[in-house]
N, C-alpha and C. Protein backbone atom coordinates (compact mmCIF):
# COMPACT_ATOMS: atom_id res chain seq x y z
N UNK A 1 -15.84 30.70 -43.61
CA UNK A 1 -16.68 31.68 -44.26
C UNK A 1 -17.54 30.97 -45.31
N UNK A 2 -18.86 31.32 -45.16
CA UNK A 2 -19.96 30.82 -46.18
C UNK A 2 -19.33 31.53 -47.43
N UNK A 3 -19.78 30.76 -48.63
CA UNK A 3 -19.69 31.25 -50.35
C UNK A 3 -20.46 31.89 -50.31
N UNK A 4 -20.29 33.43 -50.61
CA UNK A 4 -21.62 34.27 -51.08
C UNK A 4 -21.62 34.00 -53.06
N UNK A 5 -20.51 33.21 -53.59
CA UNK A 5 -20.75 32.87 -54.90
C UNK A 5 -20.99 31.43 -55.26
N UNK A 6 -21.87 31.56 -56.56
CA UNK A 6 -22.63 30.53 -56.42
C UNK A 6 -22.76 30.00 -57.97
N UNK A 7 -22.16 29.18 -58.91
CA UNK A 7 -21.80 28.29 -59.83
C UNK A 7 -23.03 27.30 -60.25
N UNK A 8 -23.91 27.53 -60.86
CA UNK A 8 -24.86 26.13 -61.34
C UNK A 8 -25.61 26.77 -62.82
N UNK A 9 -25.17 25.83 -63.50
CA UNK A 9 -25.34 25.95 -64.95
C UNK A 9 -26.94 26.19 -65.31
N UNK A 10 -27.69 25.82 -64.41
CA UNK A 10 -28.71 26.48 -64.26
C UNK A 10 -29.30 27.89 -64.53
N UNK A 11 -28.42 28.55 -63.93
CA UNK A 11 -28.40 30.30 -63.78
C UNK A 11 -27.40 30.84 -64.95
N UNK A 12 -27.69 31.40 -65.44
CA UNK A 12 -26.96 32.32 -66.54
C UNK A 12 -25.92 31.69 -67.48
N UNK A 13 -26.39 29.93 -67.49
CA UNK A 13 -25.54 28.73 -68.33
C UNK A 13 -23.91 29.07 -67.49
N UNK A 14 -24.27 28.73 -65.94
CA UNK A 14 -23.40 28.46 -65.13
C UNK A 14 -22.08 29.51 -65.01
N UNK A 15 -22.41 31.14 -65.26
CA UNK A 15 -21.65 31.78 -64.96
C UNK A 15 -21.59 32.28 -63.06
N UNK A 16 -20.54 32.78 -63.40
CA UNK A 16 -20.67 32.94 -61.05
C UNK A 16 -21.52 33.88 -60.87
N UNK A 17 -22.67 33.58 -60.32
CA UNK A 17 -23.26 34.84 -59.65
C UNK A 17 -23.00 34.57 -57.98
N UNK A 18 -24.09 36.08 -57.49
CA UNK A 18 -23.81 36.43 -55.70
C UNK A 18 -24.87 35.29 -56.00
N UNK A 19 -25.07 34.32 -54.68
CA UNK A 19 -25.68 33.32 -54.46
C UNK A 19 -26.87 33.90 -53.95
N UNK A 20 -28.18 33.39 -54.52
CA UNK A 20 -29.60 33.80 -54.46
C UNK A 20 -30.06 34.96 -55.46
N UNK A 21 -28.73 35.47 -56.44
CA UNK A 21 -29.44 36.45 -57.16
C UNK A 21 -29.00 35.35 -58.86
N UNK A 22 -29.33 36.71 -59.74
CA UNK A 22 -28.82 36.60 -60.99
C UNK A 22 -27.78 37.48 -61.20
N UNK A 23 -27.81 37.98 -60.16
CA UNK A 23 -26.29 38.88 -60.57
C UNK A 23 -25.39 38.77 -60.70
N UNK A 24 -24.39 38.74 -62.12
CA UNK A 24 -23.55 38.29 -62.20
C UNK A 24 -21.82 38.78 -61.32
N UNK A 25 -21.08 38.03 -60.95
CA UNK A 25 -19.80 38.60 -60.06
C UNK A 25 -18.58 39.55 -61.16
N UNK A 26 -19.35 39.22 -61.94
CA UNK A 26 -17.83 40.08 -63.12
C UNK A 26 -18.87 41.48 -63.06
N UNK A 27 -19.77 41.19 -63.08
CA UNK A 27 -20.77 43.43 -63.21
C UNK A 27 -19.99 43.48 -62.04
N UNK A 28 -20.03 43.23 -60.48
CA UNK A 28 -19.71 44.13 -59.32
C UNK A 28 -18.18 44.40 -59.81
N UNK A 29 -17.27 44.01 -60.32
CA UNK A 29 -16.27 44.18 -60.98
C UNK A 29 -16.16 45.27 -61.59
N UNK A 30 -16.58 45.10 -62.65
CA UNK A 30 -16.80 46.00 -63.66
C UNK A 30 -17.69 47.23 -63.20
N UNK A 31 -18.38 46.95 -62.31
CA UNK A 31 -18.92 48.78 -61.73
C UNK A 31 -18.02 49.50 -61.52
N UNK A 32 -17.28 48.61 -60.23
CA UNK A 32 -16.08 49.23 -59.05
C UNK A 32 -15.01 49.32 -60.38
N UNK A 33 -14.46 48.93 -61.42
CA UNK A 33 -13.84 49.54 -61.86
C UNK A 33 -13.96 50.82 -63.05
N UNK A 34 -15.41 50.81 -62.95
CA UNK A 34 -15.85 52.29 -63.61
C UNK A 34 -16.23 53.35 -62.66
N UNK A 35 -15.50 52.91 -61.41
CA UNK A 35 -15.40 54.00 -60.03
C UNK A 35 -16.81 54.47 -59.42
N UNK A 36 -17.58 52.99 -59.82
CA UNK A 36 -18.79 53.36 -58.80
C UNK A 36 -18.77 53.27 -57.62
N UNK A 37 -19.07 53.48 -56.71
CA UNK A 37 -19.01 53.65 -55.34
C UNK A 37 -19.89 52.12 -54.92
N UNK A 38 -19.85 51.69 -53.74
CA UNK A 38 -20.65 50.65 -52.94
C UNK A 38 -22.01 51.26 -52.94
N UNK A 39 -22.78 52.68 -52.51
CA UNK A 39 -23.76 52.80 -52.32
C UNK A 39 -24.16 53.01 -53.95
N UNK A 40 -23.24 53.75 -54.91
CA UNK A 40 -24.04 53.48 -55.99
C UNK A 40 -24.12 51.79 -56.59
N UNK A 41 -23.81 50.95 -56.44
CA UNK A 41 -23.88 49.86 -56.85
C UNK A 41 -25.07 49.21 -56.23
N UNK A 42 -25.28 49.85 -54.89
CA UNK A 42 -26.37 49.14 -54.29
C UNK A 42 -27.55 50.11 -54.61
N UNK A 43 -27.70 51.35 -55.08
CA UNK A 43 -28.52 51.81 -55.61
C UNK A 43 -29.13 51.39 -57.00
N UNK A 44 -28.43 50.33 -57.36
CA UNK A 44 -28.64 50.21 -58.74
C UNK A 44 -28.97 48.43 -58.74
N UNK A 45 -28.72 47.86 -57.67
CA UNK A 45 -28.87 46.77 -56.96
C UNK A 45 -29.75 46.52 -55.56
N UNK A 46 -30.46 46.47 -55.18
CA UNK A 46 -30.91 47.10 -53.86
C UNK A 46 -31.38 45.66 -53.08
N UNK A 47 -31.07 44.20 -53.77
CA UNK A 47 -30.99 43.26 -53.21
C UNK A 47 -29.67 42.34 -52.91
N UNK A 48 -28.64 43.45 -53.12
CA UNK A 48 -27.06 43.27 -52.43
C UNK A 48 -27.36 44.17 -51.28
N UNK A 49 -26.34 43.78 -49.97
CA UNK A 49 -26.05 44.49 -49.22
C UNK A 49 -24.52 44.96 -49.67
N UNK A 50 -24.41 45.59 -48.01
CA UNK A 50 -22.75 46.58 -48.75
C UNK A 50 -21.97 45.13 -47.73
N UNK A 51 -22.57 44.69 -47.14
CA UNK A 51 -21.61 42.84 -46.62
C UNK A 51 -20.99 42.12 -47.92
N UNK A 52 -22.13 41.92 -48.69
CA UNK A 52 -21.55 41.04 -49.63
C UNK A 52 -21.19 41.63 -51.14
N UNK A 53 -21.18 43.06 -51.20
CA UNK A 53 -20.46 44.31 -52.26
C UNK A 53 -19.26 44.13 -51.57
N UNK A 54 -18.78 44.29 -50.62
CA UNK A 54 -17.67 44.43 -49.82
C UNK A 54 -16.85 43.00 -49.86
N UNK A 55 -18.02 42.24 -49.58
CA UNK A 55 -17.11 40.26 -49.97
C UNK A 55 -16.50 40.57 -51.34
N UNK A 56 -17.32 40.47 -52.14
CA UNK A 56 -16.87 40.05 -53.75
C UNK A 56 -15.90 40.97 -54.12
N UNK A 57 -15.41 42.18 -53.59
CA UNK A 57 -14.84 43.21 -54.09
C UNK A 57 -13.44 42.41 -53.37
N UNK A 58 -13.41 41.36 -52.33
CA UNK A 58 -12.41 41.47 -51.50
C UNK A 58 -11.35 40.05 -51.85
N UNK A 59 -12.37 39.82 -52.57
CA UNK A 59 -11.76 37.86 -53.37
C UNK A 59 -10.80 38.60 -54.47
């Protein structure tokens, strides 16, 4: 399985984001545990799919 997370101090002084965004992997966290749903997360995100909402939720 490809890394959809992606580590380079570059981006947000090297916190994990989904690879190709700035989005950080602790927000999809922290949505899903303020009981947002996948489509609201991707409503509020709309350059995640529910593939890789569904990866990061699954690590």
């Amino acid at each position: 399985m490809v890394s959809i997370i992606e580590i380079d101090p570059e981006i947000l002084g090297g916190t994990p984001v989904i690879k190709g965004t700035r989005i950080p992997v602790r927000l999809i966290y922290e949505l899903a545990g303020l009981k947002y749903t996948v489509d609201q997360i991707l409503e509020f995100y709309p350059d995640l799919t529910r593939e890789i909402v569904m990866q990061v939720l699954e690590i």
